[in-house]
C-alpha atoms as a PDB file:
ATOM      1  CA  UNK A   1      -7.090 -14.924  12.544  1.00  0.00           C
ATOM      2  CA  UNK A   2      -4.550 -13.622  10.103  1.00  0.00           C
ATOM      3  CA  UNK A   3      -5.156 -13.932   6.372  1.00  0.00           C
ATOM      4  CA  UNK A   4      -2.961 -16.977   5.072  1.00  0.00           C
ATOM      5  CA  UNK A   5      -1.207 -16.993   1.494  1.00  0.00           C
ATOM      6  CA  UNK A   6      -1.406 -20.077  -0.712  1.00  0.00           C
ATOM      7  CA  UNK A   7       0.823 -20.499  -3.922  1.00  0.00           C
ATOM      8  CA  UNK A   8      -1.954 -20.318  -5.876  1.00  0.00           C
ATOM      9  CA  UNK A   9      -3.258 -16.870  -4.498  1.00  0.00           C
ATOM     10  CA  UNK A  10       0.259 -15.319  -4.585  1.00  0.00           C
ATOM     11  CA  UNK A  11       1.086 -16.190  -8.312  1.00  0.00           C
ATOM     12  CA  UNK A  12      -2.828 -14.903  -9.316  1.00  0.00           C
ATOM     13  CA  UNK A  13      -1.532 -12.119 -11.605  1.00  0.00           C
ATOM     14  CA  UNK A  14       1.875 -12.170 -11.761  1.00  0.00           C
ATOM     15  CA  UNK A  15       2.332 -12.865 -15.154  1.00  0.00           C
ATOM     16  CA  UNK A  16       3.967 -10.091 -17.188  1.00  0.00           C
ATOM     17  CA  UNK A  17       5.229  -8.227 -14.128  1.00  0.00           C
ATOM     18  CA  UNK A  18       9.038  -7.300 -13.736  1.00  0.00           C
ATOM     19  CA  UNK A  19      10.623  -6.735 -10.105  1.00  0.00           C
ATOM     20  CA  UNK A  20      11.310  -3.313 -11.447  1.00  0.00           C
ATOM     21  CA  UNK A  21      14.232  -2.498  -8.637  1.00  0.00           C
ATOM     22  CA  UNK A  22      17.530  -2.960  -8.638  1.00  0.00           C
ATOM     23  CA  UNK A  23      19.911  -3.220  -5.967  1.00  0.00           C
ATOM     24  CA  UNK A  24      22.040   0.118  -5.144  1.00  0.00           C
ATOM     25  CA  UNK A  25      19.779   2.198  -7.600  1.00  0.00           C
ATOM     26  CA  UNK A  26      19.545   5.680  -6.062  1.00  0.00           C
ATOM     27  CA  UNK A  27      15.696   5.751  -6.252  1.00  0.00           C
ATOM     28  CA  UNK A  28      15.456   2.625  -4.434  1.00  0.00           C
ATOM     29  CA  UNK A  29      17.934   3.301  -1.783  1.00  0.00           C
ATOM     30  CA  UNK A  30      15.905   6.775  -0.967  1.00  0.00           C
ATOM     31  CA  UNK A  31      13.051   5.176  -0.602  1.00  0.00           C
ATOM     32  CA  UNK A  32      14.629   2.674   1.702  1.00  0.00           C
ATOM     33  CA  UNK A  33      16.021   5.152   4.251  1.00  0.00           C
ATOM     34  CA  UNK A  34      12.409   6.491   3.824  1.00  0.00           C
ATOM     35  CA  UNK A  35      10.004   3.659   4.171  1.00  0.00           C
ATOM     36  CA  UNK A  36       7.116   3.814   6.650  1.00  0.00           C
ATOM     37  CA  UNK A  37       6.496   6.980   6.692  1.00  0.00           C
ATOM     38  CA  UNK A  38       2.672   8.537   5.704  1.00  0.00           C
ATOM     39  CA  UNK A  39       0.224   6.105   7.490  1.00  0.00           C
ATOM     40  CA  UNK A  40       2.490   4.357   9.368  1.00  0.00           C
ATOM     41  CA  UNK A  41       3.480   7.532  11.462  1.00  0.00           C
ATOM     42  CA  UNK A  42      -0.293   9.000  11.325  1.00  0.00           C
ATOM     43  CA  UNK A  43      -1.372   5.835  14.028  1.00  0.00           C
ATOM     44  CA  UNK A  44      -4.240   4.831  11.391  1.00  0.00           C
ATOM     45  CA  UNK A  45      -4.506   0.656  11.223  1.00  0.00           C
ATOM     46  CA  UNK A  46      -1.614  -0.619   9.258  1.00  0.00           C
ATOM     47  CA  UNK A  47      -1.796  -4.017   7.263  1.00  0.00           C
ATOM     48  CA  UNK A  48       1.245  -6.188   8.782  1.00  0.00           C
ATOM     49  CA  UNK A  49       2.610  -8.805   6.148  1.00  0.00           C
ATOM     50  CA  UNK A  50       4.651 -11.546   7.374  1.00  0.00           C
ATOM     51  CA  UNK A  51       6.192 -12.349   4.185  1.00  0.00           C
ATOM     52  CA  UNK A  52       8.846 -15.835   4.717  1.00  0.00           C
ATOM     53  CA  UNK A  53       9.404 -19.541   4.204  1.00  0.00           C
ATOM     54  CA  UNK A  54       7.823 -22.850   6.578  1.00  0.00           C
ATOM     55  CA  UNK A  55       8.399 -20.740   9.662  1.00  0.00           C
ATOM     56  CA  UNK A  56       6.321 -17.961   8.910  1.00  0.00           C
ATOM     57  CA  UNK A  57       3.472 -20.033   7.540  1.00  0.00           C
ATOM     58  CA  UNK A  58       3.407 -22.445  10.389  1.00  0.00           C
ATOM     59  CA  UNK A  59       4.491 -25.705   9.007  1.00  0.00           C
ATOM     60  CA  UNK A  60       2.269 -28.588   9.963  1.00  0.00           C
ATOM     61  CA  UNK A  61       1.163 -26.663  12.444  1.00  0.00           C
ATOM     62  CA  UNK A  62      -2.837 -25.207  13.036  1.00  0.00           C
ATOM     63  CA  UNK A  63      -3.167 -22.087  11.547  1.00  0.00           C
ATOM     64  CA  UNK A  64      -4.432 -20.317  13.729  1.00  0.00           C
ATOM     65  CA  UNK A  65      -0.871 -21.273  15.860  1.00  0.00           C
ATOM     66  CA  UNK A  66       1.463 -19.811  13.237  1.00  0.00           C
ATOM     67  CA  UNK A  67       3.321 -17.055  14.574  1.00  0.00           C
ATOM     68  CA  UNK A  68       1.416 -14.595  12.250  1.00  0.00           C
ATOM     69  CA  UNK A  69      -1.934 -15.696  14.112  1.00  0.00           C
ATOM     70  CA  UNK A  70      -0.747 -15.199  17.315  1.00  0.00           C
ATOM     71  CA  UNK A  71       0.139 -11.838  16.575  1.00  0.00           C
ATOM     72  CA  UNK A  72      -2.769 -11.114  15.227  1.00  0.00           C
ATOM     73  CA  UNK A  73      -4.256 -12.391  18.335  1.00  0.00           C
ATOM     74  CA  UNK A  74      -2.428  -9.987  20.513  1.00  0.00           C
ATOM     75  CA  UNK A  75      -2.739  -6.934  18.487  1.00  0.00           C
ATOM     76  CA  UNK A  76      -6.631  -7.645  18.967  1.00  0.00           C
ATOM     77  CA  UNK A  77      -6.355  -7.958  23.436  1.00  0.00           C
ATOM     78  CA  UNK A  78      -4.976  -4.889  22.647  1.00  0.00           C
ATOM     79  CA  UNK A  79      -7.448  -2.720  20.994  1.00  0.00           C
ATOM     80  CA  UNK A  80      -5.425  -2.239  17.934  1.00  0.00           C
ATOM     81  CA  UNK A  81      -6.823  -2.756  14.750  1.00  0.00           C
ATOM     82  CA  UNK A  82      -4.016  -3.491  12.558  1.00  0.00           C
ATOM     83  CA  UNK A  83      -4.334  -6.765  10.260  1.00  0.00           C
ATOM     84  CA  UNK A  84      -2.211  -9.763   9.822  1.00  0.00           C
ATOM     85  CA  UNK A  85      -1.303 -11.220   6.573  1.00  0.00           C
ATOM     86  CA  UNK A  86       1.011 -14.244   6.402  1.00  0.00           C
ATOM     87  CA  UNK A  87       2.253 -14.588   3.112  1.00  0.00           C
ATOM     88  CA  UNK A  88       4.971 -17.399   4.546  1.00  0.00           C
ATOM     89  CA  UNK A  89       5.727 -20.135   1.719  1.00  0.00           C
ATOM     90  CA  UNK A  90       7.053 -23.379   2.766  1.00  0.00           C
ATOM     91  CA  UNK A  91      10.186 -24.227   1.611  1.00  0.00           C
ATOM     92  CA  UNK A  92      10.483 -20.861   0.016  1.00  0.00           C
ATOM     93  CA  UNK A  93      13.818 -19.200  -0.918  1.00  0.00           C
ATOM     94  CA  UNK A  94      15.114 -15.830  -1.292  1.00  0.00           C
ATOM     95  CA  UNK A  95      15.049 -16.577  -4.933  1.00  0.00           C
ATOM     96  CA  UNK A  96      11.222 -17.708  -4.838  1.00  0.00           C
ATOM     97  CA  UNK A  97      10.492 -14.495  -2.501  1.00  0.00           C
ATOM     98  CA  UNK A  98      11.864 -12.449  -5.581  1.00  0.00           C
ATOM     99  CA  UNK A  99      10.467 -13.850  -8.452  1.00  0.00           C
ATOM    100  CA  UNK A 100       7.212 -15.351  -7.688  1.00  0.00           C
ATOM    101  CA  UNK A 101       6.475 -13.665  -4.568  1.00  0.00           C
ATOM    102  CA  UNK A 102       7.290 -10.305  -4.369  1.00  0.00           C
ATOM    103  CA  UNK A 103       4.827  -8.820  -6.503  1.00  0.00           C
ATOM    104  CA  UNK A 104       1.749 -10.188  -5.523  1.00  0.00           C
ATOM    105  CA  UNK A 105       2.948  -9.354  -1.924  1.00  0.00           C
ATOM    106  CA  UNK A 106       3.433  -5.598  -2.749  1.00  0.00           C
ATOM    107  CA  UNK A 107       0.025  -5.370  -4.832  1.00  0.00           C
ATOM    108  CA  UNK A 108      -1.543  -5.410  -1.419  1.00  0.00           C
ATOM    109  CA  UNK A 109       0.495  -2.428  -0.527  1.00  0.00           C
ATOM    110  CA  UNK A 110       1.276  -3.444   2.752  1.00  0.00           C
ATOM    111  CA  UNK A 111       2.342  -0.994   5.843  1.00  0.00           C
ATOM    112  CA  UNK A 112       4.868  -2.999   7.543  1.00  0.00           C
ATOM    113  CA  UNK A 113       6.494  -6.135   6.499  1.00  0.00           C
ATOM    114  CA  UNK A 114       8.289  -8.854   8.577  1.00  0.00           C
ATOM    115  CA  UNK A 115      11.032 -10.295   6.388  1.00  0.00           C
ATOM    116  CA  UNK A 116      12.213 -14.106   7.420  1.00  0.00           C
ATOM    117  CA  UNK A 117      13.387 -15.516   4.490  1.00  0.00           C
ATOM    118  CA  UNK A 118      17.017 -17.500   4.172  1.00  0.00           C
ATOM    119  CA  UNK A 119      17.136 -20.622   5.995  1.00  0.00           C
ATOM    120  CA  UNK A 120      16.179 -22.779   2.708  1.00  0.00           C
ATOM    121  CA  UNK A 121      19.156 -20.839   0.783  1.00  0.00           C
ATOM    122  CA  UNK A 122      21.260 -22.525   3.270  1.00  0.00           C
ATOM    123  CA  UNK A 123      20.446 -25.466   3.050  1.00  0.00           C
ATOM    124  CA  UNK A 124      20.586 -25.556  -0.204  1.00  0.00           C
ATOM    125  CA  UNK A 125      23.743 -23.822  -0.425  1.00  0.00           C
ATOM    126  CA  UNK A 126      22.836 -20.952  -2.353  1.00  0.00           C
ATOM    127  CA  UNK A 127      26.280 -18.561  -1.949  1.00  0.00           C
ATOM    128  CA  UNK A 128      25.602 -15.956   0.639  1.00  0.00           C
ATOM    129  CA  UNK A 129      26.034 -13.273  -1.675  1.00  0.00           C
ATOM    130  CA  UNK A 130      23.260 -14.363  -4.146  1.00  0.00           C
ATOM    131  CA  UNK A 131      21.248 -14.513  -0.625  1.00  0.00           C
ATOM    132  CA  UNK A 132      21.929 -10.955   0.161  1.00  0.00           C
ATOM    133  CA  UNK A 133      21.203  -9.661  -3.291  1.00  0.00           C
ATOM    134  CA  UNK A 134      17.850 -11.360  -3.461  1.00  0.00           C
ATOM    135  CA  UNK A 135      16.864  -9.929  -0.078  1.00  0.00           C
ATOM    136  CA  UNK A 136      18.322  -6.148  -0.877  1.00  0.00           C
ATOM    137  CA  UNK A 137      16.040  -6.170  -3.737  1.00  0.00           C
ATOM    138  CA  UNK A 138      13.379  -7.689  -1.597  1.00  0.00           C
ATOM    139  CA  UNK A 139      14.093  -4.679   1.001  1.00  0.00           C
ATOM    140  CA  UNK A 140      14.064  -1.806  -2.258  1.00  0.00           C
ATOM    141  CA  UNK A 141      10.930  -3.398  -3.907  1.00  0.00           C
ATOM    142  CA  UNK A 142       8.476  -3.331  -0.541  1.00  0.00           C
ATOM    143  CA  UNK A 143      10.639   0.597   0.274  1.00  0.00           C
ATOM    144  CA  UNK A 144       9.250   1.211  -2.939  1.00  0.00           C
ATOM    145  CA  UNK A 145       5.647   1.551  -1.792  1.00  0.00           C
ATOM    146  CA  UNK A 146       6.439   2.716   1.229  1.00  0.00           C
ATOM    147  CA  UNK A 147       6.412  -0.161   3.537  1.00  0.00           C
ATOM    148  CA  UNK A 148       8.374  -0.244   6.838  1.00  0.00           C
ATOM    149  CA  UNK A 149      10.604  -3.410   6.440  1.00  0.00           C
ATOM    150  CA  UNK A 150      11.750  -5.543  10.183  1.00  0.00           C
ATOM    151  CA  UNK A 151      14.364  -7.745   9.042  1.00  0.00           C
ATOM    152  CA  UNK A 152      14.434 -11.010  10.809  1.00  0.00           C
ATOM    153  CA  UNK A 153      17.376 -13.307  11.432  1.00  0.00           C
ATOM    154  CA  UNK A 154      17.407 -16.821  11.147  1.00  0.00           C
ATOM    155  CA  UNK A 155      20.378 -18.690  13.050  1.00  0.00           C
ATOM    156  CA  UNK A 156      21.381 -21.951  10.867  1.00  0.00           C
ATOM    157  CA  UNK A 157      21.951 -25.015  12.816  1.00  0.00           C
ATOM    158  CA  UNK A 158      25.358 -26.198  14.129  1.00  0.00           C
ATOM    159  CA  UNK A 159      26.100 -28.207  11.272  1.00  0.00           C
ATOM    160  CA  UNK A 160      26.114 -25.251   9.060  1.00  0.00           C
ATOM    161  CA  UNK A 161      27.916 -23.245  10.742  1.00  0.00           C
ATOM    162  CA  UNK A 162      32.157 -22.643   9.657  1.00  0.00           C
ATOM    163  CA  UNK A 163      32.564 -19.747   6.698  1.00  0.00           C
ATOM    164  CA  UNK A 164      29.764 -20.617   5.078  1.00  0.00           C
ATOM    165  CA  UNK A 165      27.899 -20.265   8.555  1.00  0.00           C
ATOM    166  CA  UNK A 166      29.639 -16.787   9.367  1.00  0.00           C
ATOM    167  CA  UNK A 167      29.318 -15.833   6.118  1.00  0.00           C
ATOM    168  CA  UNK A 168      25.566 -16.264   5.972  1.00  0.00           C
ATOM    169  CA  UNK A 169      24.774 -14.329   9.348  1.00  0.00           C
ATOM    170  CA  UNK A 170      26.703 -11.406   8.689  1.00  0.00           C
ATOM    171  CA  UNK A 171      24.090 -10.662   6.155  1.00  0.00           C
ATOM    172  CA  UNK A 172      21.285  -9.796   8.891  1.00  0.00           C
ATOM    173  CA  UNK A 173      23.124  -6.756  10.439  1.00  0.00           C
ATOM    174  CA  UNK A 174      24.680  -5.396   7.264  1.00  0.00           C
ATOM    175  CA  UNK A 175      21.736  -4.795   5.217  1.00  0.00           C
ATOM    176  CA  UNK A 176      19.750  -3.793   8.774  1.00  0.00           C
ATOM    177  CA  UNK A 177      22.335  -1.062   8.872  1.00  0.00           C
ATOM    178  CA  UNK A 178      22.885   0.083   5.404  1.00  0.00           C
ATOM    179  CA  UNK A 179      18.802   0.878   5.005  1.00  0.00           C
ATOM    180  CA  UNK A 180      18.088   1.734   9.228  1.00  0.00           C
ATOM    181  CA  UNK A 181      16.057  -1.054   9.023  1.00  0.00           C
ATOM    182  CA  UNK A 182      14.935  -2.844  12.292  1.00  0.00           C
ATOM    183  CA  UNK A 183      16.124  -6.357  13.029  1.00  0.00           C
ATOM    184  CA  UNK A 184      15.464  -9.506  15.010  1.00  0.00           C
ATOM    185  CA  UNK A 185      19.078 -10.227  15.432  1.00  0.00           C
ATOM    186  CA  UNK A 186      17.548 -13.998  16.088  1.00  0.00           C
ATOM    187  CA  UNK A 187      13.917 -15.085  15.427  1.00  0.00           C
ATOM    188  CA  UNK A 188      14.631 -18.512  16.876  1.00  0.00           C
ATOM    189  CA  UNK A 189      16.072 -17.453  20.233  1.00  0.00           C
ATOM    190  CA  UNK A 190      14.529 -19.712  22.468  1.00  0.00           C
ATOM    191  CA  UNK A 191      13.178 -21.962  20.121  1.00  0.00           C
ATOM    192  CA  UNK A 192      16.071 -23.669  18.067  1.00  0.00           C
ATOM    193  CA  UNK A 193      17.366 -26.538  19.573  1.00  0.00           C
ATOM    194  CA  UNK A 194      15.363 -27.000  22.139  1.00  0.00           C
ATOM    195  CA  UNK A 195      13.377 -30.742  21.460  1.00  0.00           C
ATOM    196  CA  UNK A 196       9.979 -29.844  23.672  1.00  0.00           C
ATOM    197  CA  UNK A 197       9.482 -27.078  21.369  1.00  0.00           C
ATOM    198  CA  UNK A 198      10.320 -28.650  17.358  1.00  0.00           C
ATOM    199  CA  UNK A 199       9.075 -31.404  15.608  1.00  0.00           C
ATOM    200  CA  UNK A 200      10.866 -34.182  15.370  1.00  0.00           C
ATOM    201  CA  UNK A 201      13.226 -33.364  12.133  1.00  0.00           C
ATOM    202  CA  UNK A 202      14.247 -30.301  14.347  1.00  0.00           C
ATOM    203  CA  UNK A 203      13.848 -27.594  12.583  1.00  0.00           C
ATOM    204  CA  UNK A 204      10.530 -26.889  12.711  1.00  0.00           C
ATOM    205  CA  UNK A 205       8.372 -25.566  15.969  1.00  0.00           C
ATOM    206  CA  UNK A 206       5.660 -26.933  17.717  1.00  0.00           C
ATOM    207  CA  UNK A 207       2.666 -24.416  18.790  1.00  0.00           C
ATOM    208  CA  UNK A 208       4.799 -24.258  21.564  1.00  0.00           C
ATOM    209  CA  UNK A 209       7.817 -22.547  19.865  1.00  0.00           C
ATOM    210  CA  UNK A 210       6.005 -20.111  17.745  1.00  0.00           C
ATOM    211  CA  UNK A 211       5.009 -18.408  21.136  1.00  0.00           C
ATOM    212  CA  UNK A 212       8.301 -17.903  21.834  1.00  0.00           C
ATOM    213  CA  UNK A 213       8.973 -16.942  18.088  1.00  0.00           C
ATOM    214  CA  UNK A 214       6.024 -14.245  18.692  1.00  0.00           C
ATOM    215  CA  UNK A 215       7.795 -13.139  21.676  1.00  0.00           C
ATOM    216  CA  UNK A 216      11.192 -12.526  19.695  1.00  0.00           C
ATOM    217  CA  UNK A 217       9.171 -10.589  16.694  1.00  0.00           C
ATOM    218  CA  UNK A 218       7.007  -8.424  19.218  1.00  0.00           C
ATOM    219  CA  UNK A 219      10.110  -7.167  20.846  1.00  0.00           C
ATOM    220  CA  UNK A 220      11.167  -5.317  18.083  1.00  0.00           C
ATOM    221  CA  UNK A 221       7.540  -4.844  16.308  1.00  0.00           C
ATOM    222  CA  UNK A 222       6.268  -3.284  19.871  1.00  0.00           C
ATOM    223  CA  UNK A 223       8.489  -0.499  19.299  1.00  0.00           C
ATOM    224  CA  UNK A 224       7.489   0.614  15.671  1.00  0.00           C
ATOM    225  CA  UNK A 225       3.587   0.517  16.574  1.00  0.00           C
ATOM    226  CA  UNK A 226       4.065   2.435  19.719  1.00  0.00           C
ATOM    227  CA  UNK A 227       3.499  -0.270  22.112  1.00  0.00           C
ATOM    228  CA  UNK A 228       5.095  -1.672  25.188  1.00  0.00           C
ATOM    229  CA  UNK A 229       6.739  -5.012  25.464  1.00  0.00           C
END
């Protein structure tokens, strides 16, 4: 079973430590257009942190059916002996992700992290540019230990959508691109909107859905571990 992340356990020694990158500092850019290399490319087991909000960390759901579970789940019918973390916050923002999060994340100096974070900014209506800037220095903090970072995209419902809407998803592709970064251009596909598969507020999945979600994030995590779909 993956390892799951409480509050508590991520704010355990956080006190007294700064973020330390900023967004478009040269250093951190480098090391974004360099992450995963060393271990990652040597094929030795990698720790895999899921790091996100509700969706990540299985809301209301059994742990062991949160998407980071089941992936752990598969890696093992494989033979592979990379670990699962999930580190997914309920109701977490790209705001909590940098300032509470973030460092107790990276103290585990993780090989490969799986980015979902944005939905609650939305909802909240945190403006889309304070949402990028949070997840850029998300993105230079983890390239700063040399993690491999897989962006993952979060479609907001139909009643979000308009400039605000448009505005929000153009995020996704623009920071994939400016740091080569891998992306699930939508972790939902096949999941939002769909009633059999979400709870009843409709927004969050059943066991159901989170296969599916699994199936979105191994398509593009398949890739960067050398494995078939």
């Amino acid at each position: 079973m993956a390892e799951g992340w409480s509050r508590r356990a991520l704010l355990v020694g956080l006190g007294g430590i700064g973020v330390g990158w900023t967004v478009g500092s040269a250093t951190g850019a480098r090391a974004a257009m360099t992450m995963g290399e060393g271990k990652h490319s040597a094929g030795a087991p990698l720790e895999i942190l899921c790091f996100g909000d509700s969706l990540t960390e299985g809301y209301m759901v059994d742990a062991s059916a949160s998407y980071p579970a089941l992936l752990q789940q598969r890696l093992r019918r494989r033979g592979l002996a990379h670990t699962v973390r999930n580190a997914g916050v309920s109701g977490a923002t790209t705001g909590d992700g940098l300032l509470w999060m973030l460092e107790p994340a990276a103290a585990r100096r993780p090989d490969l992290v799986i980015l979902a974070l944005g939905t609650n900014d939305a909802f909240m209506g945190v403006p889309p540019a304070e949402v990028e800037a949070n997840l850029e220095a998300i993105i230079l903090r983890f390239a700063g230990i040399g993690a491999k970072v897989i962006l993952a995209a979060v479609r907001l419902p139909s009643f979000l959508s308009g400039e605000y809407g448009r505005r929000y998803h153009d995020i996704f592709p623009r920071l994939a691109e400016k740091y080569r970064l891998p992306l699930i251009p939508s972790f939902l596909e096949g999941v939002e909107g769909v009633e059999e598969l979400n709870m009843e507020d409709r927004i969050h999945p059943l066991p159901e859905g989170y296969r599916l979600i699994l199936k979105n994030v191994w398509r593009v995590l398949a890739p960067e571990l050398g494995e078939k779909e």
